[in-house]
Protein backbone atom coordinates (compact mmCIF):
# COMPACT_ATOMS: atom_id res chain seq x y z
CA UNK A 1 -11.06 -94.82 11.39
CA UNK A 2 -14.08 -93.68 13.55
CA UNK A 3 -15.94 -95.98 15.80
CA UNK A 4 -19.37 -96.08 15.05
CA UNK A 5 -22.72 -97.95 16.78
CA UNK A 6 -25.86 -98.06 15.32
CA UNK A 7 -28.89 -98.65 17.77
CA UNK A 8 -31.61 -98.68 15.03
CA UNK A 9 -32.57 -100.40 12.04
CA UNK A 10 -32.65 -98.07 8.47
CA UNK A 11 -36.32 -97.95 9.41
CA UNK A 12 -36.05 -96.55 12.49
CA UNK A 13 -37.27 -99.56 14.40
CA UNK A 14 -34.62 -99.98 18.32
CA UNK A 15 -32.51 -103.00 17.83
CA UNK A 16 -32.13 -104.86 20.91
CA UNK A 17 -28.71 -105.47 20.74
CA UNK A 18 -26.90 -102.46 19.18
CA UNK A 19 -23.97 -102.92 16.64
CA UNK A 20 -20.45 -101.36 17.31
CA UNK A 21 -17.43 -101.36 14.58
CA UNK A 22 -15.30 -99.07 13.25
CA UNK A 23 -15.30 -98.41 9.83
CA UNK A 24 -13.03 -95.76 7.95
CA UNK A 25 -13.80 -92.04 7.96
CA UNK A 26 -15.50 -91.18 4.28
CA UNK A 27 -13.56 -89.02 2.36
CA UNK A 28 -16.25 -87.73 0.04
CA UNK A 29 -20.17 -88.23 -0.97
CA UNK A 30 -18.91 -91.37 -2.54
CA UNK A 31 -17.27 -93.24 0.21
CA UNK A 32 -20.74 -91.90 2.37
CA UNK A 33 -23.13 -93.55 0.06
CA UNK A 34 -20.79 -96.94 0.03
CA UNK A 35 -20.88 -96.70 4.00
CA UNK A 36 -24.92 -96.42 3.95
CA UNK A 37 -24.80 -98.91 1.18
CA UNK A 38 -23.04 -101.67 3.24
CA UNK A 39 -24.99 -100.60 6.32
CA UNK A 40 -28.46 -101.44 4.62
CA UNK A 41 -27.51 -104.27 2.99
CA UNK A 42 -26.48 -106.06 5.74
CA UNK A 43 -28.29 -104.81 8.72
CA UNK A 44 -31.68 -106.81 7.64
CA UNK A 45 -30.56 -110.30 8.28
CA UNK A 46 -27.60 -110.58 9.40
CA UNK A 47 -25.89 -107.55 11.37
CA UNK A 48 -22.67 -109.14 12.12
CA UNK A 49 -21.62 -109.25 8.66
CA UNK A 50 -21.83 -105.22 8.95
CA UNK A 51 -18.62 -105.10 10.98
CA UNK A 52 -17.22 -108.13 9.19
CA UNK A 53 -17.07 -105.99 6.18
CA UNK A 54 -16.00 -102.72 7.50
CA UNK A 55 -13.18 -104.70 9.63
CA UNK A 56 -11.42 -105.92 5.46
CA UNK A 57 -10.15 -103.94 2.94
CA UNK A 58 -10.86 -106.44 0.92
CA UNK A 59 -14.84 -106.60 1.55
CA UNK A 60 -15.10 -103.03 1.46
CA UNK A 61 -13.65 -103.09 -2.12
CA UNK A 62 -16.08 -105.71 -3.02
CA UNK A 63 -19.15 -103.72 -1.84
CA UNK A 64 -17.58 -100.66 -4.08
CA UNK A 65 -17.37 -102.96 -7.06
CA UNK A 66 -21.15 -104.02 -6.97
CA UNK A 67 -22.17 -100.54 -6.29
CA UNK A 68 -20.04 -99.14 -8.66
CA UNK A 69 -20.04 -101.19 -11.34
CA UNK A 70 -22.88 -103.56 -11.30
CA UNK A 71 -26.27 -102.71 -10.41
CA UNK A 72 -25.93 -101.97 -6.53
CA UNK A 73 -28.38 -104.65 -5.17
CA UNK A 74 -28.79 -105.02 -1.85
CA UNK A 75 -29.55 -108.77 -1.90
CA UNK A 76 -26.41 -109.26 -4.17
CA UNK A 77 -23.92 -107.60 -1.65
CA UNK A 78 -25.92 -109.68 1.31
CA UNK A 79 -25.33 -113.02 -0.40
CA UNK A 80 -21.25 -112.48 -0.95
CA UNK A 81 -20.27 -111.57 1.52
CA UNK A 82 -22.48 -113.66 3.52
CA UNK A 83 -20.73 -116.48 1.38
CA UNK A 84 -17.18 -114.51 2.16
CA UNK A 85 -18.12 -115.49 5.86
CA UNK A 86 -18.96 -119.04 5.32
CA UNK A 87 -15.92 -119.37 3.55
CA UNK A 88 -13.70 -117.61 6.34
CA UNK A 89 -14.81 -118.75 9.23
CA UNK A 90 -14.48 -122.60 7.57
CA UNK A 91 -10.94 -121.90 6.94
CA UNK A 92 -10.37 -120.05 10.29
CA UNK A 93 -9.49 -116.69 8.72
CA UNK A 94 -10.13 -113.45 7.36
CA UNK A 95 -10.83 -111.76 3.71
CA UNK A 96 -7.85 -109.15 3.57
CA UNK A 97 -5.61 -112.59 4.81
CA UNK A 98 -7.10 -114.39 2.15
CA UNK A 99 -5.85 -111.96 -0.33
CA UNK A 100 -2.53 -111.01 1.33
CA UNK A 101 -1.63 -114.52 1.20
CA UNK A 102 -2.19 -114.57 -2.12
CA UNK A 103 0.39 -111.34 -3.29
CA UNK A 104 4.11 -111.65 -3.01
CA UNK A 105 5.87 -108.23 -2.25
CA UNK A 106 5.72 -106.93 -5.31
CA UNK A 107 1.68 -107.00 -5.07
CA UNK A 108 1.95 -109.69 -7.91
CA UNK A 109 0.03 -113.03 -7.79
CA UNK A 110 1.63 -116.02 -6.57
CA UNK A 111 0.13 -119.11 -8.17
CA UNK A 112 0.96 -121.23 -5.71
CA UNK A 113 -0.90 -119.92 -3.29
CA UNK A 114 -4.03 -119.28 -5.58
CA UNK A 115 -3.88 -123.15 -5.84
CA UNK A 116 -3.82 -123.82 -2.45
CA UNK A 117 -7.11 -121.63 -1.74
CA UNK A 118 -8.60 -123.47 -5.28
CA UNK A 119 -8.65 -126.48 -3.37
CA UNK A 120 -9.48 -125.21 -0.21
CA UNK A 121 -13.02 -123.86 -2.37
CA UNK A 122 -13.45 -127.17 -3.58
CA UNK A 123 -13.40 -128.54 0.05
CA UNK A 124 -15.41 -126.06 1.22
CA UNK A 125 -18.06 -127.03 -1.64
CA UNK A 126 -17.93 -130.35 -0.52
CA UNK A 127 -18.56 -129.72 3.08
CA UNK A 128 -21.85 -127.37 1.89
CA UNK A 129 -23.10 -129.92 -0.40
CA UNK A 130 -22.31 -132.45 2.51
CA UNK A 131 -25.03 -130.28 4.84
CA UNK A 132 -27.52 -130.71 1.97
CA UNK A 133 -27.90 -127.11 0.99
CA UNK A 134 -29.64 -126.62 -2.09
CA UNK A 135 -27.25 -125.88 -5.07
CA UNK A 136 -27.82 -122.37 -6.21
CA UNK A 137 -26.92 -121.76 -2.66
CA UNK A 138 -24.06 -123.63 -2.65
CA UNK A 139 -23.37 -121.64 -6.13
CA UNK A 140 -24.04 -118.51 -4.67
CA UNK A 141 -21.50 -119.05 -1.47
CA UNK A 142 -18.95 -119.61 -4.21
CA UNK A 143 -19.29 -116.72 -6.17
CA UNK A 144 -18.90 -114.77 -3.57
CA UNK A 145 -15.59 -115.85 -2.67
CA UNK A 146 -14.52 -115.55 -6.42
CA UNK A 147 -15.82 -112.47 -6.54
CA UNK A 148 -13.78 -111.02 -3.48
CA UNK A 149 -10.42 -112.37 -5.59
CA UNK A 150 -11.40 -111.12 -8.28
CA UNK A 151 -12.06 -107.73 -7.50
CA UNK A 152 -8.61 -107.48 -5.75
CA UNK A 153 -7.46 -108.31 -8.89
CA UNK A 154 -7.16 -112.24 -8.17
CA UNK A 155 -8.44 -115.24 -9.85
CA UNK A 156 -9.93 -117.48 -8.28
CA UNK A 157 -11.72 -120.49 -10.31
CA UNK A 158 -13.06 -124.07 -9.77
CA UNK A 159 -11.93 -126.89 -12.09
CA UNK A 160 -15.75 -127.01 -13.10
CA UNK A 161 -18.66 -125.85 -12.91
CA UNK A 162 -20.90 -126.26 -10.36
CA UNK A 163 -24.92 -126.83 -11.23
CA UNK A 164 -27.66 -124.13 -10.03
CA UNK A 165 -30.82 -127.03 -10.32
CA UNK A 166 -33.66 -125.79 -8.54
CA UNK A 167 -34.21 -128.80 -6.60
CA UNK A 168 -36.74 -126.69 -3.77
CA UNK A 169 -39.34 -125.07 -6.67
CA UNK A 170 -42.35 -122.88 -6.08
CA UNK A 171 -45.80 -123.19 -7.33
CA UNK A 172 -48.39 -120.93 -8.10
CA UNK A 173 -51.38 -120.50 -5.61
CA UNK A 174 -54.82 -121.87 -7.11
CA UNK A 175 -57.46 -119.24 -7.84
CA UNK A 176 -59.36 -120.78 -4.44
CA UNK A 177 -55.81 -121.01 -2.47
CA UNK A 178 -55.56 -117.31 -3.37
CA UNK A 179 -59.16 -116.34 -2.50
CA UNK A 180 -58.89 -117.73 0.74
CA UNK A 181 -55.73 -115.24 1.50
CA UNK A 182 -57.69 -112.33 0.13
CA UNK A 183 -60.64 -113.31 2.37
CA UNK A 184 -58.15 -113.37 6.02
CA UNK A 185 -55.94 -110.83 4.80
CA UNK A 186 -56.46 -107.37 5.99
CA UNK A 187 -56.59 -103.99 3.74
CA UNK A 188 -52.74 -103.55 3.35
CA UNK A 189 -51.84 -107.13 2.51
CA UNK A 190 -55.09 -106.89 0.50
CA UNK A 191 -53.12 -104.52 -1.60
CA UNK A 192 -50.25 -106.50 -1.38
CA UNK A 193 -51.15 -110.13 -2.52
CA UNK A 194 -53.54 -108.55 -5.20
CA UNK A 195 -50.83 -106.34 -6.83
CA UNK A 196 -48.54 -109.13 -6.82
CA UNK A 197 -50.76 -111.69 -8.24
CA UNK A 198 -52.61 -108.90 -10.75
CA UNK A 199 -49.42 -106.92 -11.26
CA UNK A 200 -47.04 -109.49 -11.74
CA UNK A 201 -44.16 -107.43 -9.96
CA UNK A 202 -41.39 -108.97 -8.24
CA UNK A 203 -40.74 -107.78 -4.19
CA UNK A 204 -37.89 -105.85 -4.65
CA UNK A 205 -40.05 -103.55 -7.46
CA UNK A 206 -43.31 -103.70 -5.23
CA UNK A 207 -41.60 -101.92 -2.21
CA UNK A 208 -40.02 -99.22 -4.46
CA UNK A 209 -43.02 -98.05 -6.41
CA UNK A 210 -44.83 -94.47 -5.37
CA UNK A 211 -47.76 -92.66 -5.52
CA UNK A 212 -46.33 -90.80 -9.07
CA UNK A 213 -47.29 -94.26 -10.21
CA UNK A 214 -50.83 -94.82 -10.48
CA UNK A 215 -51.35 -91.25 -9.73
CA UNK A 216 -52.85 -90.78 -13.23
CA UNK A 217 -55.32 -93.33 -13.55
CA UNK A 218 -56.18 -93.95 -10.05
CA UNK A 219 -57.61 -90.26 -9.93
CA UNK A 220 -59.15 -90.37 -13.10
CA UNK A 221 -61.14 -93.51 -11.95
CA UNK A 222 -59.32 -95.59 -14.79
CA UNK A 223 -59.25 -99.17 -14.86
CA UNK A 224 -56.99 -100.83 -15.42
CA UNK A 225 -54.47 -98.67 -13.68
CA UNK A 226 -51.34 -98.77 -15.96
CA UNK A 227 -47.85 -98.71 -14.32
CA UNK A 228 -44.89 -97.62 -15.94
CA UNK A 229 -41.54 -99.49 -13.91
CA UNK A 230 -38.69 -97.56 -14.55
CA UNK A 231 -35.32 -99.42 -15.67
CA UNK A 232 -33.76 -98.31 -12.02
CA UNK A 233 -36.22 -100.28 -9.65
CA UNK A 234 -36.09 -103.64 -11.54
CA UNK A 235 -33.71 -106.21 -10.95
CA UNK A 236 -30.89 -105.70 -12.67
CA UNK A 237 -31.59 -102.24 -13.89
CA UNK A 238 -31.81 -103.29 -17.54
CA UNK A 239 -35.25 -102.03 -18.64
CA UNK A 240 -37.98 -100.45 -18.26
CA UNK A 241 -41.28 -102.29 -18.89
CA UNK A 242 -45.28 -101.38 -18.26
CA UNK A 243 -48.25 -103.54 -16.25
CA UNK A 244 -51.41 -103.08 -15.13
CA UNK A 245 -53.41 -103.54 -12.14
CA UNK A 246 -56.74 -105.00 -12.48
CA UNK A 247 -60.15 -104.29 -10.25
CA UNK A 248 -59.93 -105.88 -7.61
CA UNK A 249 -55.89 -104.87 -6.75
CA UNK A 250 -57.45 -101.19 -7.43
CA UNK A 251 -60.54 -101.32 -5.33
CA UNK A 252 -58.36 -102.26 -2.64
CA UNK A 253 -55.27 -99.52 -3.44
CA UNK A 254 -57.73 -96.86 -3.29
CA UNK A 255 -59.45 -97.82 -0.19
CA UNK A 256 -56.05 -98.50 1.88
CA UNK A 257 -54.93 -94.67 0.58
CA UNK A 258 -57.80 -93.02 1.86
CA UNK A 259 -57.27 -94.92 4.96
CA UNK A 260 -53.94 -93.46 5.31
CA UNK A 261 -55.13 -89.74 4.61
CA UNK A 262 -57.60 -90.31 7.44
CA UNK A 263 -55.11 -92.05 9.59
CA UNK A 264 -55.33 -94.84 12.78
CA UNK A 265 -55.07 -95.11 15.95
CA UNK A 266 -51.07 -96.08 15.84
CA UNK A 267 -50.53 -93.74 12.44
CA UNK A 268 -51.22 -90.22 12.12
CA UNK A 269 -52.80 -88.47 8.86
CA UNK A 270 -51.11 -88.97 6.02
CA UNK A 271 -50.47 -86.46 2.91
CA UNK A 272 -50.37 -88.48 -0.02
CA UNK A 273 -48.27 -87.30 -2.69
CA UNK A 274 -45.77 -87.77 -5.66
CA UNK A 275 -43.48 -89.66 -3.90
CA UNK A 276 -44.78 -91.24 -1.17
CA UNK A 277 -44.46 -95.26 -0.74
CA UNK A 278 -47.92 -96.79 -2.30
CA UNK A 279 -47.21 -99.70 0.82
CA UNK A 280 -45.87 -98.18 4.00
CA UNK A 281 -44.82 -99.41 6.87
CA UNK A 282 -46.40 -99.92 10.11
CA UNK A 283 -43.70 -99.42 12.98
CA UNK A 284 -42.92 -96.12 12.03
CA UNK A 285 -45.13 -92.58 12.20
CA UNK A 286 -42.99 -91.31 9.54
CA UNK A 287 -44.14 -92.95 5.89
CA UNK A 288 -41.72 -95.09 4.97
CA UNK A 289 -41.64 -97.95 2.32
CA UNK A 290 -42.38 -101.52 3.52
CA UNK A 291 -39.40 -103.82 3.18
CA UNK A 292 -38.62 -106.46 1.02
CA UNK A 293 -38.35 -108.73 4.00
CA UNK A 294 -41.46 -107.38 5.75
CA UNK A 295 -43.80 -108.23 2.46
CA UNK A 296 -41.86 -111.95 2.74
CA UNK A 297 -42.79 -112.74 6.72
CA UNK A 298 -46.24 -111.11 6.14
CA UNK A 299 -47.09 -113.32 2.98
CA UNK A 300 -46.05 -116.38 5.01
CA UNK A 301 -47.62 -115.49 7.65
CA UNK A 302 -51.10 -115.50 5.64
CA UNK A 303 -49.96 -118.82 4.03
CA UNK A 304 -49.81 -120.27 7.25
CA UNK A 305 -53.01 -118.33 8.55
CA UNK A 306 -54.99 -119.52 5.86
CA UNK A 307 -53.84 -123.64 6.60
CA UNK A 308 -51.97 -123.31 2.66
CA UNK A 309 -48.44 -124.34 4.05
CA UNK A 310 -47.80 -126.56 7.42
CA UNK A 311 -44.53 -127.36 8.92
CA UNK A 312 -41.94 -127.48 5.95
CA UNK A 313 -40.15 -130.83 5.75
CA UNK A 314 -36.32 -131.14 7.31
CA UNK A 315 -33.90 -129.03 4.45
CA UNK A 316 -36.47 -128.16 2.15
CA UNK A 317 -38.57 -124.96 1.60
CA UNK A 318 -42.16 -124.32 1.30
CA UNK A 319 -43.24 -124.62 -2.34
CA UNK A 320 -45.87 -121.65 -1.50
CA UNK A 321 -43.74 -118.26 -1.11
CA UNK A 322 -44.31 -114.55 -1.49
CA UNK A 323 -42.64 -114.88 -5.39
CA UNK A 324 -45.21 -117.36 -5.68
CA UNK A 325 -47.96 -114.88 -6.06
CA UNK A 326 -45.93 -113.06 -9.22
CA UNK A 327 -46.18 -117.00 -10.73
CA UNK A 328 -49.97 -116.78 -10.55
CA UNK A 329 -49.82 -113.79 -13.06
CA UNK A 330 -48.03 -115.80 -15.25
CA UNK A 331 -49.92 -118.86 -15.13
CA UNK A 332 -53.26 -117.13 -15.50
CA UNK A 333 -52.57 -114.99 -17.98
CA UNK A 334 -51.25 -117.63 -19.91
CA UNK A 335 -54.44 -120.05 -19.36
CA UNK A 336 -56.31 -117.19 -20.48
CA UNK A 337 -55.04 -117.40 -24.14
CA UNK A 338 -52.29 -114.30 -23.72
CA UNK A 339 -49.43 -113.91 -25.73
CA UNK A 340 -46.35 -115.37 -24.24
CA UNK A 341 -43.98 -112.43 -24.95
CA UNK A 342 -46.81 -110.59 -23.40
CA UNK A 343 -46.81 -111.88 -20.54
CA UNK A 344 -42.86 -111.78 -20.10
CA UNK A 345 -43.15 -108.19 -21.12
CA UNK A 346 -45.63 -107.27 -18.64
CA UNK A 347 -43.41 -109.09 -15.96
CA UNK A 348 -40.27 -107.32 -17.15
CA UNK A 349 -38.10 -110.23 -18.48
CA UNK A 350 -35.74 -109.00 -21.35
CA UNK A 351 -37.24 -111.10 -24.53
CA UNK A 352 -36.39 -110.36 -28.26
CA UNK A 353 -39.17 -108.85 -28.85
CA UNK A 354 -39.69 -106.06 -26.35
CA UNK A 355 -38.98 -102.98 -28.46
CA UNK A 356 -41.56 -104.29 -30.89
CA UNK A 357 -44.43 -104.79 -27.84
CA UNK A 358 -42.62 -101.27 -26.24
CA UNK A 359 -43.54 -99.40 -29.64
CA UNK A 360 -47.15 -101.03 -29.86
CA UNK A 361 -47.89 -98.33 -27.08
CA UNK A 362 -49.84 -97.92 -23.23
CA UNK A 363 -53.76 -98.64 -24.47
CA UNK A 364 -52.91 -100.98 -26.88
CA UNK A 365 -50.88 -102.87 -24.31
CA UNK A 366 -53.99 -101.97 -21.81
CA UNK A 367 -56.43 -103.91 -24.07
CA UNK A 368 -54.62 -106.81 -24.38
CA UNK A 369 -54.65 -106.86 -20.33
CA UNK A 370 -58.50 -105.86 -19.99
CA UNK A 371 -59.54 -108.59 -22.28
CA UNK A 372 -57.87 -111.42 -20.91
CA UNK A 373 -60.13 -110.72 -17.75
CA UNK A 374 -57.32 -111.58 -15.54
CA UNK A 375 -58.87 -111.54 -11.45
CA UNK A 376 -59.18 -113.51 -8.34
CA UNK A 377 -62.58 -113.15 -7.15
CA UNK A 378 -64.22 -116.18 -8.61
CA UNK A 379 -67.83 -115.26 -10.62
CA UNK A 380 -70.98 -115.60 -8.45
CA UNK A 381 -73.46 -115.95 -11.45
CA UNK A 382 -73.05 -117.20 -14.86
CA UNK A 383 -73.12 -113.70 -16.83
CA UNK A 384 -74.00 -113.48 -20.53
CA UNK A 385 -70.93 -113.53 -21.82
CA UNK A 386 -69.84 -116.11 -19.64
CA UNK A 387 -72.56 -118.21 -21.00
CA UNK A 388 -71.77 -117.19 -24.54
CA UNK A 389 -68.11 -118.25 -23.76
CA UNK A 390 -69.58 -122.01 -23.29
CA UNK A 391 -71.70 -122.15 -25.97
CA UNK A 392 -68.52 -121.50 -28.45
CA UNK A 393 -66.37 -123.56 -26.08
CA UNK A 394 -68.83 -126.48 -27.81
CA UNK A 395 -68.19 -125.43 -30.83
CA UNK A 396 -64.77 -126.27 -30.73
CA UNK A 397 -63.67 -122.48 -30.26
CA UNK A 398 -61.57 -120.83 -27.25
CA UNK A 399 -63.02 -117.93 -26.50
CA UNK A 400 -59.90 -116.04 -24.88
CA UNK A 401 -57.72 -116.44 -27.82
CA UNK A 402 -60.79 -115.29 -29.50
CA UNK A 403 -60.59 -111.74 -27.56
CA UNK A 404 -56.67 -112.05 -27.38
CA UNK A 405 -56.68 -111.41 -31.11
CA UNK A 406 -59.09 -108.81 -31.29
CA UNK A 407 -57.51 -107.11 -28.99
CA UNK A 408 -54.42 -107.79 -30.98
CA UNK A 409 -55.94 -106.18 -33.86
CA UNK A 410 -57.92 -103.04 -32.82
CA UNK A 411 -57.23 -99.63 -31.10
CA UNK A 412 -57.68 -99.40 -27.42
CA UNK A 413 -59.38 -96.52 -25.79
CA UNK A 414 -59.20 -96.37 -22.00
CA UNK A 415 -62.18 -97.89 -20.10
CA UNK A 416 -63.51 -96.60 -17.27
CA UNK A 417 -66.70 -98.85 -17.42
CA UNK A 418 -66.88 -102.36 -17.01
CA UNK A 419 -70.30 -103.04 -18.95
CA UNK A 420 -68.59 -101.49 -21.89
CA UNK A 421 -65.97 -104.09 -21.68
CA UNK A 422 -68.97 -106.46 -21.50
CA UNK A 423 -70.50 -105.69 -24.67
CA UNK A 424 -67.69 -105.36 -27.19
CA UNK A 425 -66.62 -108.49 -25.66
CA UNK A 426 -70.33 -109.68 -25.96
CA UNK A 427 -70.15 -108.34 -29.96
CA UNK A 428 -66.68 -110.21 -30.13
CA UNK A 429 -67.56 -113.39 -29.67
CA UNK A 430 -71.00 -113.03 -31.77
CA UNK A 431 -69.24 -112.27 -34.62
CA UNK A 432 -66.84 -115.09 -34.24
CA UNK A 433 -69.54 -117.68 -33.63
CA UNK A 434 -71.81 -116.42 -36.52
CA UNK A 435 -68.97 -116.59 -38.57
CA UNK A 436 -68.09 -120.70 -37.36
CA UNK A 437 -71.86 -121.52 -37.85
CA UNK A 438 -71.05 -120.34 -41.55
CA UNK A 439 -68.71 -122.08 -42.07
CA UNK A 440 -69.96 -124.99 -40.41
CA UNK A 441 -73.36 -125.00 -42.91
CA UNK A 442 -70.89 -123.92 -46.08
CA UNK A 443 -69.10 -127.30 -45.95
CA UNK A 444 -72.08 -129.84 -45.04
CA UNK A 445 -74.66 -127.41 -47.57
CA UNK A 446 -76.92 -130.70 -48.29
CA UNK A 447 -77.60 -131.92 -44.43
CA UNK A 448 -80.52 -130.95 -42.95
CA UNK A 449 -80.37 -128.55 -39.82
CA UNK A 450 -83.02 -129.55 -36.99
């Protein structure tokens, strides 16, 4: 065992009241990256869970498990053993007591014992629901504790099952709720919000994408700028999936890296390269990625800036949060006459058919993004193909599953102009009304037209 304090956080940043624990010497690479593992999992919120851990075998074996042999998420490890501590400190003990209780010499189970601590979870459920959590937290405390028997080869259960309603939902922010954050925010959370609402990527994907990313068509001017997420920043780990950022997200990406090549006052000049963090962090000289709970107090904080969000009632949560801005993709896209599978692809949800939208390829995929004219600025002046969009609107025709399909249907070259996008979309719709007044004067041939 080696005692061990840690006086800063993993970005650097003095912590003004240092942790001390002791924690058991590594005996290889392996048992290192567990140790960091733990370390920056729990150091973010809640540092005394950092010792907690280190202190049991029996957490320290669960942090191995989810590293190991699940997909190593930091907010996964964070809301066990978190739930581990609820649990312990409500029964006034610890996790390797827990699970020595449990074993008779012979390291075999003793079921008596197991059904004592079954109860004891359903108690402690009660007591939870009692303080009027919600109940995928409640859910979330328990699986925890089941999953600290059960990777010390325990079992644990409940004589049901308990229910993970979303009683506290989000919403998605208006079009003028999210113009009014882009008009307070300043260049970095311009990026931010704007990639997030264009990009449809979740926070934990956000924080882990690099310069390699857009490198391609951000240089070459292209727009939109595809992204290709691999399978080992997602959640879960279990694909990998392509999006697109739109004008507005890119105007503002390539303004805040030139910004950063230049440098500030606080940060010095900055060479941009393959894999460097496309949203840094402030505190720190050094360019480091922005964190996961950084991007969540700085989106609130605009929400609150901007008068979206006032004091949240007693035990309930705001129904406008940072994932909210990934539900604006979503909705949009979807008023817009896209493709639901599209959509989910572009978001990176597993769906049935994602090998089949996978194999349809990047410009194809591009198209179907460029034409759904996806953005948050609203439009200053009626344009002509916004007034064409109208007139066919009164014809009984929607006009964006009009350009979904063509885009459906023909090859996609990349477009670096925007009046080119205009005018086939222009052409698109001509030929689609000509083609309704047809039919319109095909099945009424004897009425006069005035």
């Amino acid at each position: 065992m080696q005692a061990t304090t840690i006086t800063h956080s993993p970005l650097g940043k003095k912590l003004k009241k240092p942790i001390t624990f002791t924690m058991p010497d590594p005996k290889n690479i392996a048992d290192e990256k567990l140790h960091e593992y733990i370390i920056d999992s729990l150091s973010w919120k809640m540092r005394r869970l950092v010792p907690f851990t280190f202190n049991n075998t029996s957490t320290i074996e669960l942090a191995k498990h989810l590293l190991r042999h699940r997909t190593g998420s930091p907010g996964t490890l964070y809301q066990y053993i978190y739930g581990v501590h609820r649990f312990c400190k409500w029964a006034n003990t610890q996790p390797d007591q827990l699970i020595e209780s449990c074993l008779d010499q012979d390291a075999d189970p003793k079921p008596k014992a197991l059904s004592k601590y079954s109860r004891l979870l359903d108690d402690f459920v009660g007591c939870l629901q009692a303080e009027g959590l919600a109940p995928g937290t409640v859910s979330n405390h328990v699986k925890g504790v089941k999953a600290l028997f059960r990777v010390n080869r325990l079992k644990l259960e409940l004589p049901y099952s308990l229910s993970k309603r979303i009683i506290y939902s989000d919403r998605a922010p208006t079009p003028e709720e999210l113009q009014t954050l882009i008009t307070i925010a300043d260049l970095r959370l311009k990026v931010i919000v704007s990639m997030l609402a264009l990009g449809g990527f979740r926070i934990g994907t956000l924080v882990k994408l690099q310069y390699h990313h857009v490198k391609r068509d951000l240089e070459k001017m292209n727009t939109p700028i595809h992204i290709h997420v691999e399978a080992e920043i997602t959640k879960g780990k279990y694909h990998d999936y392509d999006t697109f950022l739109g004008q507005e997200a890119s105007d503002y990406l390539r303004a805040y890296l030139e910004i950063r090549r230049q440098g500030t006052d606080k940060i010095p000049p900055e060479n941009i390269h393959e894999t460097s963090p496309l949203i840094r962090n402030q505190q720190q000289k050094r360019a480091l990625s922005v964190t996961p709970a950084a991007i969540y107090n700085l989106v609130h904080d605009l929400y609150v800036k901007g008068n979206l969000i006032t004091k949240k009632p007693l035990g309930r949560r705001y129904d406008l949060r940072a994932h909210s801005l990934r539900k604006f993709f979503r909705t949009q896209m979807a008023a817009l006459g896209v493709d639901r599978d599209y959509i989910e692809y572009m978001m990176g949800h597993t769906i049935s058919t994602y090998h089949d939208i996978k194999m349809k390829g990047i410009e194809f995929l591009r198209g179907i993004y460029l034409s759904s004219g996806l953005s948050i600025k609203p439009k200053t002046r009626v344009s002509k193909i916004d007034a064409l969009k109208e007139i066919i609107r009164a014809w009984g025709l929607n006009p964006e599953e009009i350009l979904t399909k063509n885009a459906l249907t023909q090859p996609h070259r990349t477009v670096i102009d925007r009046s080119q996008i205009e005018n086939n979309q222009i052409h698109q719709l001509s030929i689609a009304l000509k083609q309704q007044l047809l039919n319109e004067l095909r099945e009424k041939p004897n009425e006069k037209i005035v």
